[in-house]
Protein backbone atom coordinates (compact mmCIF):
# COMPACT_ATOMS: atom_id res chain seq x y z
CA UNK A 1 5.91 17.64 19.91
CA UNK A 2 3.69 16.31 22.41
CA UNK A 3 3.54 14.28 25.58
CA UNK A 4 1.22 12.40 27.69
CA UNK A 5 0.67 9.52 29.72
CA UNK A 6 -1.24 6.54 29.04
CA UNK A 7 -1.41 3.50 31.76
CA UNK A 8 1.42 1.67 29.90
CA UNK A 9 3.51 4.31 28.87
CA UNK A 10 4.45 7.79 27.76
CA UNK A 11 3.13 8.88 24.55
CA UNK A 12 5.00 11.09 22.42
CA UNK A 13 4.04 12.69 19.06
CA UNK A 14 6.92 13.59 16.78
CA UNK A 15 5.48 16.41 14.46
CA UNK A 16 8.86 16.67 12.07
CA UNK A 17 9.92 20.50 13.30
CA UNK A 18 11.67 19.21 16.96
CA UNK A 19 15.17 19.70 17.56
CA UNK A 20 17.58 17.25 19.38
CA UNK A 21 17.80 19.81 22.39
CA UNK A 22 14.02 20.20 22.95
CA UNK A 23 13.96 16.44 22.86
CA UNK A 24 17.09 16.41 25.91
CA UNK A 25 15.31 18.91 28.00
CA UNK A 26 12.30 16.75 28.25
CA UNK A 27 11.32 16.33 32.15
CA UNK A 28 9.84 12.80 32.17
CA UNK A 29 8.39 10.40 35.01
CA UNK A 30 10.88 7.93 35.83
CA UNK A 31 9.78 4.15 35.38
CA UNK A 32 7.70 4.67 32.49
CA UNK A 33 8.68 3.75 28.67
CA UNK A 34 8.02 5.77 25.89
CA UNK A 35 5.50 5.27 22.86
CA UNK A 36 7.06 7.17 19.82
CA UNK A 37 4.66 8.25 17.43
CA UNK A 38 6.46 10.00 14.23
CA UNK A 39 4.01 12.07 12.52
CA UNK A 40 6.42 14.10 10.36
CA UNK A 41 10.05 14.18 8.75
CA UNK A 42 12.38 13.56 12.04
CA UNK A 43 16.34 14.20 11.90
CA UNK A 44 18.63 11.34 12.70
CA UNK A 45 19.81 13.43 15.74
CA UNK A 46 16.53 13.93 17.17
CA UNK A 47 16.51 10.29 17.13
CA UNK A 48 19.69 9.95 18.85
CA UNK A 49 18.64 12.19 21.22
CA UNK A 50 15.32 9.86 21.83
CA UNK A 51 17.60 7.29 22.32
CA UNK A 52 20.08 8.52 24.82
CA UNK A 53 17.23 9.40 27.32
CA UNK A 54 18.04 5.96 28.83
CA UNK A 55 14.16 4.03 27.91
CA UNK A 56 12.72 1.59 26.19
CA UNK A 57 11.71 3.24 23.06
CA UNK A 58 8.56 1.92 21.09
CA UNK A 59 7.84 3.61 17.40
CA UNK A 60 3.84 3.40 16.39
CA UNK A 61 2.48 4.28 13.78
CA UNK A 62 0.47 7.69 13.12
CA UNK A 63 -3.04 7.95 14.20
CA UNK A 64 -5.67 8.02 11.98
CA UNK A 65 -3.52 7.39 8.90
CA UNK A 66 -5.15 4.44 6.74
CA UNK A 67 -3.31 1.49 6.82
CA UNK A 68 -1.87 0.35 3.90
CA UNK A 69 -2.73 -3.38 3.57
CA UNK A 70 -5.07 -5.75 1.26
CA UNK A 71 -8.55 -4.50 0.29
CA UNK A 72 -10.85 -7.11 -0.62
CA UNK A 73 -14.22 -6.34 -2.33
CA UNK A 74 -16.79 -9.05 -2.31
CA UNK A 75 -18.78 -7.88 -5.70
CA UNK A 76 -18.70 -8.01 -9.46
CA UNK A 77 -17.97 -4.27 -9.97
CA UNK A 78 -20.13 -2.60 -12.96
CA UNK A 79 -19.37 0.03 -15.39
CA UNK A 80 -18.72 3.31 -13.95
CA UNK A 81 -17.38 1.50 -11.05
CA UNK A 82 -13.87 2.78 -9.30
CA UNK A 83 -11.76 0.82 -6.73
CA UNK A 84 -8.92 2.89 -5.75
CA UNK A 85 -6.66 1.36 -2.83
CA UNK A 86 -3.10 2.33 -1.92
CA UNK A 87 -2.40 -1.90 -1.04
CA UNK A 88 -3.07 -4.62 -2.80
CA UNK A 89 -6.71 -4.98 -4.03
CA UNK A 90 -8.35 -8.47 -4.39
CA UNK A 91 -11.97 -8.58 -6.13
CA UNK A 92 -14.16 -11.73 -5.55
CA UNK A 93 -16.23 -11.27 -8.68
CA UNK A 94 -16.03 -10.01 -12.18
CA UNK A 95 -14.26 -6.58 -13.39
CA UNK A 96 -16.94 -5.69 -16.17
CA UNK A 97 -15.84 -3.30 -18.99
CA UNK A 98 -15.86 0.43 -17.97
CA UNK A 99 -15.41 -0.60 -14.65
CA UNK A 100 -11.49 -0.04 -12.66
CA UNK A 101 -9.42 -1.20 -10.02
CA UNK A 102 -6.37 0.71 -9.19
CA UNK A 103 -3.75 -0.56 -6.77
CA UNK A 104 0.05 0.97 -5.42
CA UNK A 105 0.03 -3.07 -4.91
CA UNK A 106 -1.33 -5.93 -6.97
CA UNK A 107 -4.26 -6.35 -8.58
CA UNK A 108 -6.13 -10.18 -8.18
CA UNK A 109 -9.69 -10.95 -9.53
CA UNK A 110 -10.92 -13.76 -8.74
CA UNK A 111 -13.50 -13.73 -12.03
CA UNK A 112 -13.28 -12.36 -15.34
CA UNK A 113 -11.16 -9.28 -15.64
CA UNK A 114 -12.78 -7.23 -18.70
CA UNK A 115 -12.45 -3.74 -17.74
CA UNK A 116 -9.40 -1.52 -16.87
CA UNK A 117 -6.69 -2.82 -14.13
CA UNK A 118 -3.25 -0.48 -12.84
CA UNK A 119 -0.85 -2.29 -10.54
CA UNK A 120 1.38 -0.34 -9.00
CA UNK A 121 0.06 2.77 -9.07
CA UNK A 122 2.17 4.63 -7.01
CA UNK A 123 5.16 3.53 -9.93
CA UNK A 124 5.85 0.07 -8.43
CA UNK A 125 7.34 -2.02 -11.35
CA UNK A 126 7.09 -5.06 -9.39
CA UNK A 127 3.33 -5.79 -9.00
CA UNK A 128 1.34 -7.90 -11.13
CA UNK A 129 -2.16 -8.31 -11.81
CA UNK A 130 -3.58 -11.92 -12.06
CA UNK A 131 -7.20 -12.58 -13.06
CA UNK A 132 -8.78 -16.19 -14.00
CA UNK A 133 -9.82 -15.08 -17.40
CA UNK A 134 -8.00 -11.88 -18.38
CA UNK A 135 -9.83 -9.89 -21.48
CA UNK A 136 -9.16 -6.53 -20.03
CA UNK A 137 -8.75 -3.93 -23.14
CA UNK A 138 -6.02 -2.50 -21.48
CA UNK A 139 -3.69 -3.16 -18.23
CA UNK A 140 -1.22 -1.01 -16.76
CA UNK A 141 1.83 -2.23 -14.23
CA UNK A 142 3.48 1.08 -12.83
CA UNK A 143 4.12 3.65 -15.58
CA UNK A 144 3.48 0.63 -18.37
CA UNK A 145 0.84 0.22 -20.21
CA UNK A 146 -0.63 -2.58 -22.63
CA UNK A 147 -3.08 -3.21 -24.78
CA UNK A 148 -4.85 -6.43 -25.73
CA UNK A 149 -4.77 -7.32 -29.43
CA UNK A 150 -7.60 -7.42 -30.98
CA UNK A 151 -10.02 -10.68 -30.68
CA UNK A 152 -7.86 -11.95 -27.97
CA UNK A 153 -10.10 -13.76 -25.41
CA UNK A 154 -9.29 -15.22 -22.12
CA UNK A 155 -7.22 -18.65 -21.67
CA UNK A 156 -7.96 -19.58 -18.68
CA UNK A 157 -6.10 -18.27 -15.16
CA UNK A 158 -3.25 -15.48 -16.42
CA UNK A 159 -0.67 -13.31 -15.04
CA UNK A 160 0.50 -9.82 -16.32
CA UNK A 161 3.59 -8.46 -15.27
CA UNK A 162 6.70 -6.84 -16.33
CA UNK A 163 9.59 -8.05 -18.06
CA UNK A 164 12.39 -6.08 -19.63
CA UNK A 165 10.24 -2.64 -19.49
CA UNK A 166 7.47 -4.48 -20.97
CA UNK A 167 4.18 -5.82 -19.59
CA UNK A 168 3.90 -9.41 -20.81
CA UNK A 169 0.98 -11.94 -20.40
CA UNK A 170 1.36 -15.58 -19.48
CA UNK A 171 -0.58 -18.56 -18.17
CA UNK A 172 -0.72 -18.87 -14.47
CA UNK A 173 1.53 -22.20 -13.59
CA UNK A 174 1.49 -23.42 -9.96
CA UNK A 175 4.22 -23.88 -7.98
């Protein structure tokens, strides 16, 4: 646990190994509210104990953690090429063969997806990966996997996703 003061407010880093007492005993300025940043596993009472000191209470999140959000790569990535994000990945340009993207969120190309795509990486059963022209060999949504049949080319804009433990492919319709 640590404290200090910022113009605002009082900072204070939760590291996970505080106890509800330590929190209690905590001498702070008067007038000031406090910035919570949790940086470990905190206990429910610890929280509580946050809580009963009477102040606004703000959570942030961690410093220097990467934020998990959309990654968008302007290219056409090649063969040999590896785009590994914990979000969502969006690629303006073509996904070559021998080339992958692997996302814990969904997977869009905006281009011809030929080479190897994994949607929720992380085991998320509920992403999806939409390309314009889908030809990818093989696809993966969470633990699922698929393979293109043979001589299978693109139809235009498609969407794979997973349906009753299996990842199907269908035409993209608008809504």
């Amino acid at each position: 646990m640590r404290l200090r003061a910022t113009p605002k407010a009082l900072a204070l880093r939760l590291d996970g190994g505080e106890t509800p007492e330590e929190v209690r005993a905590l001498n702070l300025p008067e007038g000031l509210p406090l910035e919570v940043e949790v940086a470990g596993p905190v206990a429910q009472e610890v929280l509580e104990a946050l809580l009963s000191l009477g102040r606004p209470v703000t959570l942030v999140p961690p410093r220097n953690r990467p934020q998990v959000g959309t990654l968008v790569a302007s290219k056409t990535l090649r063969s040999g090429e590896r785009i590994e994000h914990p979000g969502t990945v969006v690629v303006l340009g073509d996904v070559n063969p021998g080339a992958e993207v692997v996302a814990g969120g969904d997977v869009i190309v905006v281009g011809k997806l030929r080479g190897l795509a994994h949607a929720g990486a992380g085991g998320d059963t509920k992403r999806f990966i939409f390309a314009l022209e889908l030809a990818a060999k093989q696809v993966r949504i969470g633990p699922h996997l698929a393979q293109a049949p043979e001589g299978e080319g693109g139809r235009g804009p498609e969407v794979a996703r997973l349906q009753d433990e299996q990842v199907v492919v269908e035409p993209f319709k608008r809504r």
